[in-house]
N, C-alpha and C. Protein backbone atom coordinates (compact mmCIF):
# COMPACT_ATOMS: atom_id res chain seq x y z
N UNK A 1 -21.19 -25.77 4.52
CA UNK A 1 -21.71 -24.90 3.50
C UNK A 1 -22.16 -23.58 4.11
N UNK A 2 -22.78 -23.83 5.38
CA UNK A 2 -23.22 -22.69 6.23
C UNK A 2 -22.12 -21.98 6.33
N UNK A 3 -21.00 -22.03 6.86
CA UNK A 3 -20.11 -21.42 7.33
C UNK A 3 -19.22 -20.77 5.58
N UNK A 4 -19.33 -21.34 4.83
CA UNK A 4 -18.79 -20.22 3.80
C UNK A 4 -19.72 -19.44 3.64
N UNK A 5 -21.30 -19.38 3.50
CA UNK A 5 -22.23 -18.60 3.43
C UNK A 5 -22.00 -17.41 4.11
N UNK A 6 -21.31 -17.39 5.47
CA UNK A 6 -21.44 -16.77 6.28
C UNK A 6 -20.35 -15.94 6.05
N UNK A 7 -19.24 -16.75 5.67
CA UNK A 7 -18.00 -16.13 5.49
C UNK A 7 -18.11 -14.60 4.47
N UNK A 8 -18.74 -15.24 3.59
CA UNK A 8 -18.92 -14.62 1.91
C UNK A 8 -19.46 -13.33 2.54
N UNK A 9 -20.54 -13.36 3.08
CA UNK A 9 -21.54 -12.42 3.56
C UNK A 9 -20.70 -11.45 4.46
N UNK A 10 -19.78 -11.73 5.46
CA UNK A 10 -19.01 -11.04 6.46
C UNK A 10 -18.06 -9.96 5.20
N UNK A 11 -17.38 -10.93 4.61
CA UNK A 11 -16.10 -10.29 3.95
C UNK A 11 -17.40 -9.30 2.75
N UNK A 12 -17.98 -9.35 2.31
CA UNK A 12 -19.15 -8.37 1.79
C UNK A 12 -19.14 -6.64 2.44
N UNK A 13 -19.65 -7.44 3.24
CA UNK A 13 -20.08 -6.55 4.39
C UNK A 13 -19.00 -5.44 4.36
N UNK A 14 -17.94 -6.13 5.60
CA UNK A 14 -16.94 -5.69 5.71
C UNK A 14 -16.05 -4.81 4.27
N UNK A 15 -16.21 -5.27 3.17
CA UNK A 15 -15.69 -4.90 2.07
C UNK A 15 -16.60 -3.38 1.68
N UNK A 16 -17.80 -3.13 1.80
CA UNK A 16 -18.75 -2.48 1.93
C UNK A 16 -18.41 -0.94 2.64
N UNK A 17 -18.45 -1.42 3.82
CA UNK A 17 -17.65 -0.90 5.05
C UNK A 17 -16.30 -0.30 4.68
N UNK A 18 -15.84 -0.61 4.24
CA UNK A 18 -14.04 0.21 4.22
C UNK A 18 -14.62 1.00 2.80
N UNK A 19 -15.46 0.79 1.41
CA UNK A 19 -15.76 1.62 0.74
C UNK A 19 -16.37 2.86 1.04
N UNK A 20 -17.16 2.74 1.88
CA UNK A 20 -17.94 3.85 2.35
C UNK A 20 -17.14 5.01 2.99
N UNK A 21 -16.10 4.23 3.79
CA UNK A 21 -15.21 5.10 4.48
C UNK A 21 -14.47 6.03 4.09
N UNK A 22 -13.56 5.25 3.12
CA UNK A 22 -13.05 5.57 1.70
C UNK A 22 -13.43 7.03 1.02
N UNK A 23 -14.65 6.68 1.24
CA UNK A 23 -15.70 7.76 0.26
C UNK A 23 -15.49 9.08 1.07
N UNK A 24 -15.80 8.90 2.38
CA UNK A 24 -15.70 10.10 3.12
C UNK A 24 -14.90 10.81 3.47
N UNK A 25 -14.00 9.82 3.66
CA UNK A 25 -12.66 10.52 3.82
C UNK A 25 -12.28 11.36 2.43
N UNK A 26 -12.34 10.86 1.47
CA UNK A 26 -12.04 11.50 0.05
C UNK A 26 -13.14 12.60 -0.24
N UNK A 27 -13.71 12.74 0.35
CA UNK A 27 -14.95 13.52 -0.31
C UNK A 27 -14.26 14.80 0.35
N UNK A 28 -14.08 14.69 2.06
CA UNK A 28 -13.75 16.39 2.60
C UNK A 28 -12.63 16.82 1.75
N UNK A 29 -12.01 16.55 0.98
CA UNK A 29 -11.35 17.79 0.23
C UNK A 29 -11.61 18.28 -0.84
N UNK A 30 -12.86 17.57 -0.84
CA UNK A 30 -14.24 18.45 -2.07
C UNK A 30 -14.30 19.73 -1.86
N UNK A 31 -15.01 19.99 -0.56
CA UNK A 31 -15.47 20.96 -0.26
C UNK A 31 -14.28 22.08 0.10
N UNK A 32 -12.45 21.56 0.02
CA UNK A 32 -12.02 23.01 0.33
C UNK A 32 -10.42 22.96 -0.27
N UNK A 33 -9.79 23.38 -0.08
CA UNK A 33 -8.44 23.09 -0.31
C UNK A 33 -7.75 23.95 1.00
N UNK A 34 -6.43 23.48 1.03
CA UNK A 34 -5.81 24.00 2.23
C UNK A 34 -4.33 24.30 1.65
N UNK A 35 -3.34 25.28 1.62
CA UNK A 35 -2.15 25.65 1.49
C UNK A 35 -1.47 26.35 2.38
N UNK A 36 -0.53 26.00 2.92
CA UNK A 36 0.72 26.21 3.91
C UNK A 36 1.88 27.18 3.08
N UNK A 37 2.11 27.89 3.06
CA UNK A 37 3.06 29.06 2.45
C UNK A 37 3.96 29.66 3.69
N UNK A 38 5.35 29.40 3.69
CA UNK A 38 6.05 30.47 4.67
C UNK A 38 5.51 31.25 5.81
N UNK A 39 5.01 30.09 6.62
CA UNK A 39 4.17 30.52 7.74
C UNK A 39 2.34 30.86 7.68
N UNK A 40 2.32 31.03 6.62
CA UNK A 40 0.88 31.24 6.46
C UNK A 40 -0.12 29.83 6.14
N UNK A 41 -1.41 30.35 6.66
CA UNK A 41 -2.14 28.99 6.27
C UNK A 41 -3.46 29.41 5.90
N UNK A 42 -3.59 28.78 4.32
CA UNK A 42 -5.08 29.58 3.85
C UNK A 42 -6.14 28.13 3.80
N UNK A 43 -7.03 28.72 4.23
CA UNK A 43 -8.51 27.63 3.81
C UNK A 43 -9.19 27.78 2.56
N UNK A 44 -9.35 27.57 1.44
CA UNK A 44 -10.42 28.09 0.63
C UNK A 44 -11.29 27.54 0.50
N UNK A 45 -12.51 27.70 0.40
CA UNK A 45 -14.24 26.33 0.01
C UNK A 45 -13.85 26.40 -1.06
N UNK A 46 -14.74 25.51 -1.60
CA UNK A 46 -14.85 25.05 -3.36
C UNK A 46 -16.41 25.05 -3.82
N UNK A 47 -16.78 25.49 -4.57
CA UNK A 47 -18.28 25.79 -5.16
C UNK A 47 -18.84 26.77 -4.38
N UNK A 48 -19.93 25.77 -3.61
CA UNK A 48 -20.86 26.31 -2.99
C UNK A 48 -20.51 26.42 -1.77
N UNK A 49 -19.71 25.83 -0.77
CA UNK A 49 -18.90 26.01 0.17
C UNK A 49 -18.72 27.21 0.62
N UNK A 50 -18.97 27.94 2.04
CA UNK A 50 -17.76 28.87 2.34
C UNK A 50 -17.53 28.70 4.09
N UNK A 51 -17.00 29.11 4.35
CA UNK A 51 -16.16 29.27 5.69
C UNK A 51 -16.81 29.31 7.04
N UNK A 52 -16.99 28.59 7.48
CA UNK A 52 -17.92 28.58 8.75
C UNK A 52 -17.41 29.41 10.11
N UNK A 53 -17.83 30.72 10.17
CA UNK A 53 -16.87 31.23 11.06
C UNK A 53 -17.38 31.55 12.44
N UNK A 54 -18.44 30.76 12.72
CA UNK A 54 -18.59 30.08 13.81
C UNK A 54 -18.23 29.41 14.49
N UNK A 55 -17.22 28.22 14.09
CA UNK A 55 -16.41 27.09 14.18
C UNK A 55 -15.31 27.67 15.12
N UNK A 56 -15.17 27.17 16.04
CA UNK A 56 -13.85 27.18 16.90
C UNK A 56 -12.20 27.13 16.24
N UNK A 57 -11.88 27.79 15.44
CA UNK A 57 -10.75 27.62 14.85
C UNK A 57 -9.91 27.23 15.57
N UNK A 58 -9.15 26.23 15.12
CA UNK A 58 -7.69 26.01 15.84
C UNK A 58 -6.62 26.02 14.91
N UNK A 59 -5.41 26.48 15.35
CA UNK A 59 -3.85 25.54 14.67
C UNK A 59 -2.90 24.94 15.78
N UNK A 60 -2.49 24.17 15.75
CA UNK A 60 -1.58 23.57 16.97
C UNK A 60 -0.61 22.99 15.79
N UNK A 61 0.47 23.51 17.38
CA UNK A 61 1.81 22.49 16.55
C UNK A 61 2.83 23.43 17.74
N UNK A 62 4.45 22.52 17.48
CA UNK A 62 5.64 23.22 17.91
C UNK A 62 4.85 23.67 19.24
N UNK A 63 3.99 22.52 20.09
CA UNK A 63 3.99 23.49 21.86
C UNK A 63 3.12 24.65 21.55
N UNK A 64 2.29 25.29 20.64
CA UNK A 64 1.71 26.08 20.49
C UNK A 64 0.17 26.13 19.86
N UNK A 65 -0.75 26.68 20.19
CA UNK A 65 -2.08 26.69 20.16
C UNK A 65 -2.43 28.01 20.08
N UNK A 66 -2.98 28.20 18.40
CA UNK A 66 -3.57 29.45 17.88
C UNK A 66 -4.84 29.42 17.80
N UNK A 67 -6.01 29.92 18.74
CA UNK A 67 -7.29 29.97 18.31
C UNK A 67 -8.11 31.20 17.19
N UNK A 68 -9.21 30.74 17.18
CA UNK A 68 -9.78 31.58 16.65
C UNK A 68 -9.56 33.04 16.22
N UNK A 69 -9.26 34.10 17.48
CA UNK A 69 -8.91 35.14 17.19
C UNK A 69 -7.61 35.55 16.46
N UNK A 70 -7.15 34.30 16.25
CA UNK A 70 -5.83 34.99 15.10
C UNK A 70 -6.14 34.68 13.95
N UNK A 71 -7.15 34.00 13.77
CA UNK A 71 -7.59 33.64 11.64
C UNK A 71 -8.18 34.80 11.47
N UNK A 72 -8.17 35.13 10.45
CA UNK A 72 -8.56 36.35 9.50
C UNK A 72 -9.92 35.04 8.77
N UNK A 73 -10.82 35.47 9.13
CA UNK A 73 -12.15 34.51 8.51
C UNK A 73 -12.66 35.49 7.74
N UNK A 74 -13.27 35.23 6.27
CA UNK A 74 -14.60 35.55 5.28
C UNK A 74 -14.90 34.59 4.76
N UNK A 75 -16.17 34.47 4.55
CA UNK A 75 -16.82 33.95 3.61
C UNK A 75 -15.60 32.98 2.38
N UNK A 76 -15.08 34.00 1.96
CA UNK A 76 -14.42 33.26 1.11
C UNK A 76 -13.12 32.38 1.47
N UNK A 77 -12.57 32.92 2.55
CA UNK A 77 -11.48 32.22 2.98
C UNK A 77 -10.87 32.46 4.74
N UNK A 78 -10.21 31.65 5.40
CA UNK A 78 -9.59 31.95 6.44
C UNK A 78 -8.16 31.65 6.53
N UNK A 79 -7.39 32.91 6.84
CA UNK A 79 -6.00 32.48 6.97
C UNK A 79 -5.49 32.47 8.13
N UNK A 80 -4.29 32.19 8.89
CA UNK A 80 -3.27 32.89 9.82
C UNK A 80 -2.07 32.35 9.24
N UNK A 81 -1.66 33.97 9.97
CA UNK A 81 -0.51 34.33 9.96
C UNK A 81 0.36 34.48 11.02
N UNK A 82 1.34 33.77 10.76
CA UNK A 82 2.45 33.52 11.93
C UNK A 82 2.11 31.75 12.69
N UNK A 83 1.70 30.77 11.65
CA UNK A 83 1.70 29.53 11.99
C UNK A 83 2.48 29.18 12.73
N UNK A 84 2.99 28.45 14.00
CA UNK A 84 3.47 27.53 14.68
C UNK A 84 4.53 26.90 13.54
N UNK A 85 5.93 26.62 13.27
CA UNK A 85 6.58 25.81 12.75
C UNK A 85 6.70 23.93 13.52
N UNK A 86 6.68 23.43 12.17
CA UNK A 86 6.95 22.10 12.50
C UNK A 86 5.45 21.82 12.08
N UNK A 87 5.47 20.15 12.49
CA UNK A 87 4.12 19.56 12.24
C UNK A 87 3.22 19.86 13.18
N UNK A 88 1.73 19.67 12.55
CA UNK A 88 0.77 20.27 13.64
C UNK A 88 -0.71 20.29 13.02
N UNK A 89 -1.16 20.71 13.44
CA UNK A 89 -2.97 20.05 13.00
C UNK A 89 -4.03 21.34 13.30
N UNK A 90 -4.64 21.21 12.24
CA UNK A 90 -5.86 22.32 12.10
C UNK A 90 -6.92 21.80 11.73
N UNK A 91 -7.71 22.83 12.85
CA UNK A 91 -9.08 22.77 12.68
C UNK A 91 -10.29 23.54 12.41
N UNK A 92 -10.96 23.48 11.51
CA UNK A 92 -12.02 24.20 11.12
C UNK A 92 -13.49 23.91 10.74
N UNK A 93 -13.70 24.61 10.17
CA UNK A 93 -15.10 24.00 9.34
C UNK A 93 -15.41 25.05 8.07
N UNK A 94 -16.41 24.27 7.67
CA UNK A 94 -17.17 24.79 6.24
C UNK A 94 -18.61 24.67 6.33
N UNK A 95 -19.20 25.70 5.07
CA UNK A 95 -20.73 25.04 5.11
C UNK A 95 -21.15 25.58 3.79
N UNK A 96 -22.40 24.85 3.55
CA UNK A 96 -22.74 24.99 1.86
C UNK A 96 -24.51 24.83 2.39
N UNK A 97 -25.53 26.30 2.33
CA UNK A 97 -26.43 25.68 2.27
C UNK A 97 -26.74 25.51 4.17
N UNK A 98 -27.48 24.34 4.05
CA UNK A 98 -27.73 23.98 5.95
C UNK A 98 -26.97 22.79 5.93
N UNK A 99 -25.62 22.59 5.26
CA UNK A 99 -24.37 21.62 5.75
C UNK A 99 -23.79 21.89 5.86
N UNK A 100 -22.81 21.71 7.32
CA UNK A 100 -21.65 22.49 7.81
C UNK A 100 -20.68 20.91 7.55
N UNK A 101 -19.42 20.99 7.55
CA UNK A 101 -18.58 20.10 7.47
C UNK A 101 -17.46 20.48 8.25
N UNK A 102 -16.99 20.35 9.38
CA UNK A 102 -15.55 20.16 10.02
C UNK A 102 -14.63 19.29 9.73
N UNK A 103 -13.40 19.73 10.11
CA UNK A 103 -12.44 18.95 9.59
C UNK A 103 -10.76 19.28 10.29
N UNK A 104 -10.11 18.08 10.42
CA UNK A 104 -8.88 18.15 11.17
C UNK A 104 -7.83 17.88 10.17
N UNK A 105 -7.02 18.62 9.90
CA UNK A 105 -6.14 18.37 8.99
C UNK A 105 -4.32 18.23 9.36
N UNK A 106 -3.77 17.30 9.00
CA UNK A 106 -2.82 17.65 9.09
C UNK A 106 -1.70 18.64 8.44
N UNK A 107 -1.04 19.68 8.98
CA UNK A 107 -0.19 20.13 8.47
C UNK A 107 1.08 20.68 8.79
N UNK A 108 1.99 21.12 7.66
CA UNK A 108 3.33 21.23 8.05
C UNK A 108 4.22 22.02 7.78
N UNK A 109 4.55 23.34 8.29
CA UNK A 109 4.98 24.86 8.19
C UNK A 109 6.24 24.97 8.63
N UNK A 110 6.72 25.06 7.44
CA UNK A 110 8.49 25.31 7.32
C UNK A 110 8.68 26.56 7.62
């Protein structure tokens, strides 16, 4: 009897656990949206959100690594221009307030 007790309680738990995760993961694209256009790549916040341009910008992809000094950062948005083709991953951040949110995204520039 002990041992289903225990069982019940684990798979709970655990069930608990992957919701929460769930949550977070779904939540960062609250705060922004991201679009890939013919080489270009825009960030926008959403609400109260804007652009943390403090944040170490990155884009990588195709053997290539764009930092910071090539995004065009405001408040309202950060782009670059002349993305890396092929798949590849960006990084930034946001903030709303005294919450900053980073984030690694995947993306993919035809």
């Amino acid at each position: 009897m002990r041992a289903s007790k225990f069982l019940g309680s684990l798979i709970a738990t655990c069930a608990a656990v992957v919701a929460l995760s769930a949550t977070t993961d779904a939540r960062a694209d609250d705060e922004f949206d991201v679009s890939v256009s013919g080489g270009k790549v825009v960030v926008t916040p959403k609400g109260n959100w804007h652009i943390n341009k403090d944040y170490p910008w990155k884009c990588t992809g195709g053997g290539a690594e764009l930092k910071k000094d090539k995004f065009a950062l405001s408040d309202g948005s950060a782009s670059l221009a002349g993305a890396p083709k092929g798949s590849g991953k960006l990084k930034g951040g946001v903030c709303s307030g005294d919450k900053c949110k980073n984030f690694e995204k995947d993306i993919t520039v035809q």
